[in-house]
Protein backbone atom coordinates (compact mmCIF):
# COMPACT_ATOMS: atom_id res chain seq x y z
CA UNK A 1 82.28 110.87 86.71
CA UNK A 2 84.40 107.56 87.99
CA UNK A 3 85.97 107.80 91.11
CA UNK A 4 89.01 105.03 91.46
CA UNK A 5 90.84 104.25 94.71
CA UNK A 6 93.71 102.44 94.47
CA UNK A 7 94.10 99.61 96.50
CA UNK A 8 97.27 100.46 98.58
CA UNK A 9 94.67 103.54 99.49
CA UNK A 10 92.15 101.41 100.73
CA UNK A 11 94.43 98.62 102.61
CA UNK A 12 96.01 101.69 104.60
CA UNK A 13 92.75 102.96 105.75
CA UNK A 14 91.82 99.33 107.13
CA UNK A 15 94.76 99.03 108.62
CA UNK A 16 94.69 102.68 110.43
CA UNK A 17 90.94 101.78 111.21
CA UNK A 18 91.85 98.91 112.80
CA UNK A 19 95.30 100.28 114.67
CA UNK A 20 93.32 103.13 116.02
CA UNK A 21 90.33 101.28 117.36
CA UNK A 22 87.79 104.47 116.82
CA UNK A 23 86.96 107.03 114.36
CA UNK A 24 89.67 107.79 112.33
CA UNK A 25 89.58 110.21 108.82
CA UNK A 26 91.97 112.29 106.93
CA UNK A 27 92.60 113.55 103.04
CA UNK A 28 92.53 111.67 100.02
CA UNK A 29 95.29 112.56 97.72
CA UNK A 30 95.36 112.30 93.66
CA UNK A 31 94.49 113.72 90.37
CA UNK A 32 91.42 114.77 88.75
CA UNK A 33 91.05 113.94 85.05
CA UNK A 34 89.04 116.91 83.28
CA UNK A 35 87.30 117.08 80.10
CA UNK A 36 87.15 121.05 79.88
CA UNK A 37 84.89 121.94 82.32
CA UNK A 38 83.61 118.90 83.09
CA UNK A 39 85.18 116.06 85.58
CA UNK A 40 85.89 112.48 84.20
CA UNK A 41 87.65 110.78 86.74
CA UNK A 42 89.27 111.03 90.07
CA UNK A 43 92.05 108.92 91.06
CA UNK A 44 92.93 108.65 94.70
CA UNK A 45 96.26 107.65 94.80
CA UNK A 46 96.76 108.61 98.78
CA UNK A 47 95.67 109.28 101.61
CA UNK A 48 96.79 111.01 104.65
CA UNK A 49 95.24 110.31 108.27
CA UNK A 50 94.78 113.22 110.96
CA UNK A 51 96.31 112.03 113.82
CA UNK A 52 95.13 113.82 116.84
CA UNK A 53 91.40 114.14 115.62
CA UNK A 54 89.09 114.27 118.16
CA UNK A 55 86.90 111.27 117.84
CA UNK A 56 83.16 112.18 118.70
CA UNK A 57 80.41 109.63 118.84
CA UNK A 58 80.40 108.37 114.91
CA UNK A 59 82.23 111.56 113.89
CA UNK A 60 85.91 113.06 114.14
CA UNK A 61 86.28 117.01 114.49
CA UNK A 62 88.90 118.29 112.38
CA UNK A 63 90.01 122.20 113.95
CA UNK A 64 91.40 124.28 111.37
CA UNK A 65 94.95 124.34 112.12
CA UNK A 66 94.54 120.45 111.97
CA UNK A 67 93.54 120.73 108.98
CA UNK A 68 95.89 123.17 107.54
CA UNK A 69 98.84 121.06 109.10
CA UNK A 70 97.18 118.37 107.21
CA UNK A 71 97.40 119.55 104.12
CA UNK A 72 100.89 120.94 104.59
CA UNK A 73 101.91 117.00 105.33
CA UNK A 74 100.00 116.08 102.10
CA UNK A 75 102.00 118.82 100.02
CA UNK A 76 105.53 117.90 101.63
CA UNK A 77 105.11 113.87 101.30
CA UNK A 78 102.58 113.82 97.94
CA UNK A 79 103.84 117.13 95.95
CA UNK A 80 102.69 115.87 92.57
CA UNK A 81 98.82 114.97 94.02
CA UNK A 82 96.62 117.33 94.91
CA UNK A 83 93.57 117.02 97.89
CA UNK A 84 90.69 115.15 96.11
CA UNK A 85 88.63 114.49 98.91
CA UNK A 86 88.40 113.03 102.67
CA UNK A 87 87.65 110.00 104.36
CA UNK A 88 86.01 108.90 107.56
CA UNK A 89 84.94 105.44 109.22
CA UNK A 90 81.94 104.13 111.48
């Protein structure tokens, strides 16, 4: 399987990583490329950041109604990607 993250993906992390000054995560948004069964490729396209995450030594603690208003904000601003995955920084 390839994974590919687009750039503008990875330049918004650094600069929320950076903005935030501690551990900061959220959901990677995109599409999955399927052969059948079988995954091909993942492209992450987005990525949302969950603001209000408790930071917690080299961790963040996502509750679940963070999480379900996270992907509620990923739906409303990215309707044609779907959650791929999630990110998190040291």
């Amino acid at each position: 399987m390839k994974v590919h993250v687009a750039q503008v993906v990875r330049s918004q992390i650094a600069v929320w990583a950076r903005q935030e000054g501690k551990e900061i995560g959220g959901l990677l948004l995109g599409r999955v490329q399927k052969s059948g069964e079988l995954i091909r490729r993942v492209r992450v396209e987005a990525a949302v950041l969950a603001e209000g995450a408790e930071s917690v030594g080299s961790s963040i603690r996502l509750t679940p109604e963070l999480l379900a208003n996270l992907t509620e904000q990923a739906k409303r601003e990215y309707p044609t990607f779907q959650v791929v995955g999630w990110f998190h920084t040291h």
